[in-house]
PDB file of N, CA and C in Angstrom:
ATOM      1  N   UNK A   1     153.856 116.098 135.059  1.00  0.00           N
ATOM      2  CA  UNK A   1     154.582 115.175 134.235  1.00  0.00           C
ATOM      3  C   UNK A   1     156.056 115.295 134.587  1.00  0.00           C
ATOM      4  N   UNK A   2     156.750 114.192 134.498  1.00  0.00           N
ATOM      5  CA  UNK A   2     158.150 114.083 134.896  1.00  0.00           C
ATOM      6  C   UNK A   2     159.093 113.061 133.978  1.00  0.00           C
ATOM      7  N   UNK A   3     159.971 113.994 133.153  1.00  0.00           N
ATOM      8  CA  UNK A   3     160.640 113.288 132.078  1.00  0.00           C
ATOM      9  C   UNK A   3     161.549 112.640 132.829  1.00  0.00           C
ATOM     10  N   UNK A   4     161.410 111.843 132.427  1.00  0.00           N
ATOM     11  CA  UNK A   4     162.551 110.581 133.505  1.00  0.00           C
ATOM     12  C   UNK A   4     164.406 110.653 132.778  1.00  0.00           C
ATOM     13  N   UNK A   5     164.231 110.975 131.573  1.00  0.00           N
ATOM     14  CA  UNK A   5     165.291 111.407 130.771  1.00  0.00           C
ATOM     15  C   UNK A   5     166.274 113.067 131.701  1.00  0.00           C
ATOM     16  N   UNK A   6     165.379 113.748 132.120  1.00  0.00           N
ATOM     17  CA  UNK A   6     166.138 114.782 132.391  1.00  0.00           C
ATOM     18  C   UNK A   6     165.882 115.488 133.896  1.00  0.00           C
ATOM     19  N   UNK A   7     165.183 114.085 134.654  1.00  0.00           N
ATOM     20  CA  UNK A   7     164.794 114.535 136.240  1.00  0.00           C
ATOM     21  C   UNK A   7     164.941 112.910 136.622  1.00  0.00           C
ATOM     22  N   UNK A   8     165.980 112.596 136.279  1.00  0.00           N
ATOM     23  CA  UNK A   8     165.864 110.805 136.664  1.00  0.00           C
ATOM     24  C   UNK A   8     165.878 110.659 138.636  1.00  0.00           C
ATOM     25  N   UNK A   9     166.538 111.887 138.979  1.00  0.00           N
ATOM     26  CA  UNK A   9     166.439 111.438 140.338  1.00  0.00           C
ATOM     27  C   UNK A   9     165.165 111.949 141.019  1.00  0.00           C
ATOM     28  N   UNK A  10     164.168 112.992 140.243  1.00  0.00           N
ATOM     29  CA  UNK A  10     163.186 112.975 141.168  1.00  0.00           C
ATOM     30  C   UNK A  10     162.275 112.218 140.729  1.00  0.00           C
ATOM     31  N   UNK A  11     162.274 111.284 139.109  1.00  0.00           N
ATOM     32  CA  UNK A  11     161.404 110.358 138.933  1.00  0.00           C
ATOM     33  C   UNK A  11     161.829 108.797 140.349  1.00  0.00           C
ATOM     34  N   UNK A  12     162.748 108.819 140.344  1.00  0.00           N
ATOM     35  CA  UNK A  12     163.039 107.947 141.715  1.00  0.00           C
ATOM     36  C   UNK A  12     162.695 108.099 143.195  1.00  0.00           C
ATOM     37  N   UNK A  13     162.508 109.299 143.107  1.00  0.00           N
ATOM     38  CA  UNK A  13     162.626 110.420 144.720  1.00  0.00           C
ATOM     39  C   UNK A  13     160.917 109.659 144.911  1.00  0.00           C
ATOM     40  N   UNK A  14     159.991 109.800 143.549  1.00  0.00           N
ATOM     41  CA  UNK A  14     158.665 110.389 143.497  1.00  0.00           C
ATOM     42  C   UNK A  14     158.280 108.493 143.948  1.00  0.00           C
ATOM     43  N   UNK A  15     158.700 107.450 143.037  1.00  0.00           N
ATOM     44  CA  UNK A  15     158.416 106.160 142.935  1.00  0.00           C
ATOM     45  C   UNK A  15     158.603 105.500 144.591  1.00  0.00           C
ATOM     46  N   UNK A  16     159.868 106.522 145.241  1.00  0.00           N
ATOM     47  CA  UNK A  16     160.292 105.733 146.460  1.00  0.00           C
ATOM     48  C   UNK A  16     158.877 106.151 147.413  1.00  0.00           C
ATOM     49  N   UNK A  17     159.067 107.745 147.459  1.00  0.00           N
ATOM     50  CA  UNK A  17     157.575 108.442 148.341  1.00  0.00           C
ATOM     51  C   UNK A  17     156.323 107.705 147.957  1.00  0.00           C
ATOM     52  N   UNK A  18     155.997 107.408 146.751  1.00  0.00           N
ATOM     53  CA  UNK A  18     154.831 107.078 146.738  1.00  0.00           C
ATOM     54  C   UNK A  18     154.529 105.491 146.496  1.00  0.00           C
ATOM     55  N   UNK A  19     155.780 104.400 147.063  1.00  0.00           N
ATOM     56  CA  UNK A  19     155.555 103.421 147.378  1.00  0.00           C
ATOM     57  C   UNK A  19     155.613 102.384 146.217  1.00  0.00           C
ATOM     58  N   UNK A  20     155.742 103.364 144.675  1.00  0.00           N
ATOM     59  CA  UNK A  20     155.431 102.439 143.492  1.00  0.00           C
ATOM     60  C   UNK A  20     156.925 102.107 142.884  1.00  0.00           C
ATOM     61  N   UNK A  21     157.055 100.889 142.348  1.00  0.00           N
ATOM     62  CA  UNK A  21     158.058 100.501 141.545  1.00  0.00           C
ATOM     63  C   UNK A  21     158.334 101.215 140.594  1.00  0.00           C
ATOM     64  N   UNK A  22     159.117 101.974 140.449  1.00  0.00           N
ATOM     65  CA  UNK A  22     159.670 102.674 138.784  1.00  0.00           C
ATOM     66  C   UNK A  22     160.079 101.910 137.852  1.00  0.00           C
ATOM     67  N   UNK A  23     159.185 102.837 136.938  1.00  0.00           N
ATOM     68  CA  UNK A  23     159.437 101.981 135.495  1.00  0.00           C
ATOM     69  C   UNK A  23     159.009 103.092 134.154  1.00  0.00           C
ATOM     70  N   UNK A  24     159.376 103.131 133.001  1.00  0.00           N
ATOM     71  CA  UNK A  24     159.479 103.736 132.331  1.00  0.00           C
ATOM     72  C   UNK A  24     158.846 103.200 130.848  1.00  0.00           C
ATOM     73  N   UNK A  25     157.585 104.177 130.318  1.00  0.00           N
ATOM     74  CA  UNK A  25     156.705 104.745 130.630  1.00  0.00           C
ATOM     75  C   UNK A  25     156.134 104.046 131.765  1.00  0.00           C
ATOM     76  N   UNK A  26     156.189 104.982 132.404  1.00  0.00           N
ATOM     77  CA  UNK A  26     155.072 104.897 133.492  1.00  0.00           C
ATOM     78  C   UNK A  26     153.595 105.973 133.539  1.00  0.00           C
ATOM     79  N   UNK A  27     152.525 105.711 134.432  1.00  0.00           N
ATOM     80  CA  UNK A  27     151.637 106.792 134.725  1.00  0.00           C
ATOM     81  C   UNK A  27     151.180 106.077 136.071  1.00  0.00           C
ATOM     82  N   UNK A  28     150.860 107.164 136.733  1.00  0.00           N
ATOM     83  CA  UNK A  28     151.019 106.800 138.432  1.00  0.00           C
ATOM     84  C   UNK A  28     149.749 108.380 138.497  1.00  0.00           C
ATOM     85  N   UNK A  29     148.497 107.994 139.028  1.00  0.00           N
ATOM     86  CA  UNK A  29     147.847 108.804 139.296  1.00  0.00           C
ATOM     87  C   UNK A  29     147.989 109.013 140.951  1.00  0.00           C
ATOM     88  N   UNK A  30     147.728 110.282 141.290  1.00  0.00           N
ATOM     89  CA  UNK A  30     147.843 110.636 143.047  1.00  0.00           C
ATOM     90  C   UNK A  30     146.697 111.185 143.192  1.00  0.00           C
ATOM     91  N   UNK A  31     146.211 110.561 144.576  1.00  0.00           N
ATOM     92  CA  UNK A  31     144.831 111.420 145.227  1.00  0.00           C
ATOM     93  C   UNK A  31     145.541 111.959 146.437  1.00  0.00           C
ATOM     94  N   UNK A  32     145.349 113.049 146.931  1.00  0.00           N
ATOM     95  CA  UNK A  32     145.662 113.459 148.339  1.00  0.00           C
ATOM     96  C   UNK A  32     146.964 112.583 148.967  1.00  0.00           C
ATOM     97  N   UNK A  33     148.138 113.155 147.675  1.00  0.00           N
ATOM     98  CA  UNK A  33     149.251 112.672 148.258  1.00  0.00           C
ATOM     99  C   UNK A  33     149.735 111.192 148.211  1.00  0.00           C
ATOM    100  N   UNK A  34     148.944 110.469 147.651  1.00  0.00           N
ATOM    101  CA  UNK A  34     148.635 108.781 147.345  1.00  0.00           C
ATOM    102  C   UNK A  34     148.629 108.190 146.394  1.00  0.00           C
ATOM    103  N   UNK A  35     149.643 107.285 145.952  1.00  0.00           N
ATOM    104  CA  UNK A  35     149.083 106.859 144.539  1.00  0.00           C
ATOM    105  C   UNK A  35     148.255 105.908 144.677  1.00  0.00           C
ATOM    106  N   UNK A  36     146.821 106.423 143.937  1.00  0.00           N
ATOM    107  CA  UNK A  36     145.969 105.271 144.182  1.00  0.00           C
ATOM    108  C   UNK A  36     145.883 104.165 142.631  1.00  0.00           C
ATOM    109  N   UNK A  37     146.504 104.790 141.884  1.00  0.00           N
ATOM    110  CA  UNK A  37     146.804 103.509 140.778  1.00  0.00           C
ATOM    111  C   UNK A  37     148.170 104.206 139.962  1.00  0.00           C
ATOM    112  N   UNK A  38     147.884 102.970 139.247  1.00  0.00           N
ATOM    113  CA  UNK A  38     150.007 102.684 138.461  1.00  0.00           C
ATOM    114  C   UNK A  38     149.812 101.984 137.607  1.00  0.00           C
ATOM    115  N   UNK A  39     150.274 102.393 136.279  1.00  0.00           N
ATOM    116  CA  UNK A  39     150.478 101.163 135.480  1.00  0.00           C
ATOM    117  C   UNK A  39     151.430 101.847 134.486  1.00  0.00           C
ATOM    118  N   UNK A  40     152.157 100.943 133.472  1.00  0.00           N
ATOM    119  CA  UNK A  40     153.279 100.985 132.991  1.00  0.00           C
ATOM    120  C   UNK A  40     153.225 100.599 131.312  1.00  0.00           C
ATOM    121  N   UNK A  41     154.189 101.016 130.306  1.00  0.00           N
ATOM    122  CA  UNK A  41     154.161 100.194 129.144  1.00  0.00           C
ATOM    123  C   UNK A  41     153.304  99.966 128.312  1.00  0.00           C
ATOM    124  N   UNK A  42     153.051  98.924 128.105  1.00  0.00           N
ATOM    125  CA  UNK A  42     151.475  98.380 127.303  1.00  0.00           C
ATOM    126  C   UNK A  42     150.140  98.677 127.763  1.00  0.00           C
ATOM    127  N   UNK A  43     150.487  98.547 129.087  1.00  0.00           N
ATOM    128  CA  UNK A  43     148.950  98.946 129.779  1.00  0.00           C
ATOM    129  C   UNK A  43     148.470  99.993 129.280  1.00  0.00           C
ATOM    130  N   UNK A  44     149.138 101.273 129.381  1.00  0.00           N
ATOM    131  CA  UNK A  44     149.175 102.422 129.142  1.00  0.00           C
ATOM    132  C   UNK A  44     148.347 102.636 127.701  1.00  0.00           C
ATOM    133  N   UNK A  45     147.289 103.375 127.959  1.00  0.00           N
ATOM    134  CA  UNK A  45     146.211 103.408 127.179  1.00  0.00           C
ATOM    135  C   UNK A  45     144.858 104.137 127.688  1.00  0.00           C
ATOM    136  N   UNK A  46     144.470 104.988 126.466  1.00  0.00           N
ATOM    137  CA  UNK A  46     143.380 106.033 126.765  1.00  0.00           C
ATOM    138  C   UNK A  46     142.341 105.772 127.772  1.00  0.00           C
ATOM    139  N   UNK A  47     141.604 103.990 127.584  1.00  0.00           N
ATOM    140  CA  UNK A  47     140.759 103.351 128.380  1.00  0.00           C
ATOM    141  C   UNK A  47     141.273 103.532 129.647  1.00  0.00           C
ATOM    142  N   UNK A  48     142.842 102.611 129.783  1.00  0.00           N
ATOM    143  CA  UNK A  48     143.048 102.801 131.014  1.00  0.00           C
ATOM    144  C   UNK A  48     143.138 103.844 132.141  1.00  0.00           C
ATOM    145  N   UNK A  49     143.618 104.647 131.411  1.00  0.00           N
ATOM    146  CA  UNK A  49     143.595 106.176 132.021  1.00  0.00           C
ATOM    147  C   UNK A  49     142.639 106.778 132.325  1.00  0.00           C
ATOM    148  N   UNK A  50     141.303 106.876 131.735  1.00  0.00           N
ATOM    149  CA  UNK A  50     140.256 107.095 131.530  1.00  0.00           C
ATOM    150  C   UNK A  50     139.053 106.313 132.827  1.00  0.00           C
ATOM    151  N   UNK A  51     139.254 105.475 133.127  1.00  0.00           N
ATOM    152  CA  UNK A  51     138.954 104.259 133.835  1.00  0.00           C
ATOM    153  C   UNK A  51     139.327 105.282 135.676  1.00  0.00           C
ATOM    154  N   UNK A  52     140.808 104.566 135.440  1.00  0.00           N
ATOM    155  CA  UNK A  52     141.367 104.808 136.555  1.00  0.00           C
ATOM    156  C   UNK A  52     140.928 106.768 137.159  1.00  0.00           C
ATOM    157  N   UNK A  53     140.777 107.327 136.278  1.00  0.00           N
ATOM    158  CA  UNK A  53     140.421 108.718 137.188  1.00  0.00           C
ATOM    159  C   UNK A  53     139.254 108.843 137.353  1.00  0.00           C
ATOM    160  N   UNK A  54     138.215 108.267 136.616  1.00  0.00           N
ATOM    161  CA  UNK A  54     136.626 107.958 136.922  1.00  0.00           C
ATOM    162  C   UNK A  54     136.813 107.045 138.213  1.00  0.00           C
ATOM    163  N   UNK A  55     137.608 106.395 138.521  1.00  0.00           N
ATOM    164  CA  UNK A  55     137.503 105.428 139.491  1.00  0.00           C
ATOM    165  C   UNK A  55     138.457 106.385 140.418  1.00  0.00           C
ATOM    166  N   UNK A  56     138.930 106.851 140.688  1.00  0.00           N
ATOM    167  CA  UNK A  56     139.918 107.686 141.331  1.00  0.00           C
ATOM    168  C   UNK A  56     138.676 108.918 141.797  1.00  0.00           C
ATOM    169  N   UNK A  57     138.247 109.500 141.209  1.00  0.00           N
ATOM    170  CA  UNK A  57     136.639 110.551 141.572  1.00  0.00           C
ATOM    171  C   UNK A  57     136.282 110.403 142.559  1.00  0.00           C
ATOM    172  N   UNK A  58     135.536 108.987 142.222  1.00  0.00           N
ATOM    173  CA  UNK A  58     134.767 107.946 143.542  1.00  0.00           C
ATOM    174  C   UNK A  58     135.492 107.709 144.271  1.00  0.00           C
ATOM    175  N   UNK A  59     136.737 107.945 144.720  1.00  0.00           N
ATOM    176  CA  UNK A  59     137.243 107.111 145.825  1.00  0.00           C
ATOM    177  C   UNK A  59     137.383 108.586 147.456  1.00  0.00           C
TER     178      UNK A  59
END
């Protein structure tokens, strides 16, 4: 986890390396160095999260 409040430049460092737009809340899951999903804000939700690492398993 990375408080964007008190590591703002490696929440930027992390968004540039791993290709995703920064945005705040964010959640950005990584497989082997990769973000293989992202989502932000509203999205952000138990399902979604939940979803995406069951689907992240399989990949």
């Amino acid at each position: 986890m990375v408080k964007v409040i008190e590591s703002r430049s490696l929440s930027l460092a992390l968004a540039d390396e791993l290709g995703v737009r920064h945005a705040s809340p964010q959640v950005i899951l990584i497989k082997r160095g990769k973000a293989i999903w992202h989502t932000s804000h509203y999205k952000i939700t138990d399902a979604s999260i939940t979803t995406a690492i069951a689907n992240g398993e399989k990949a």
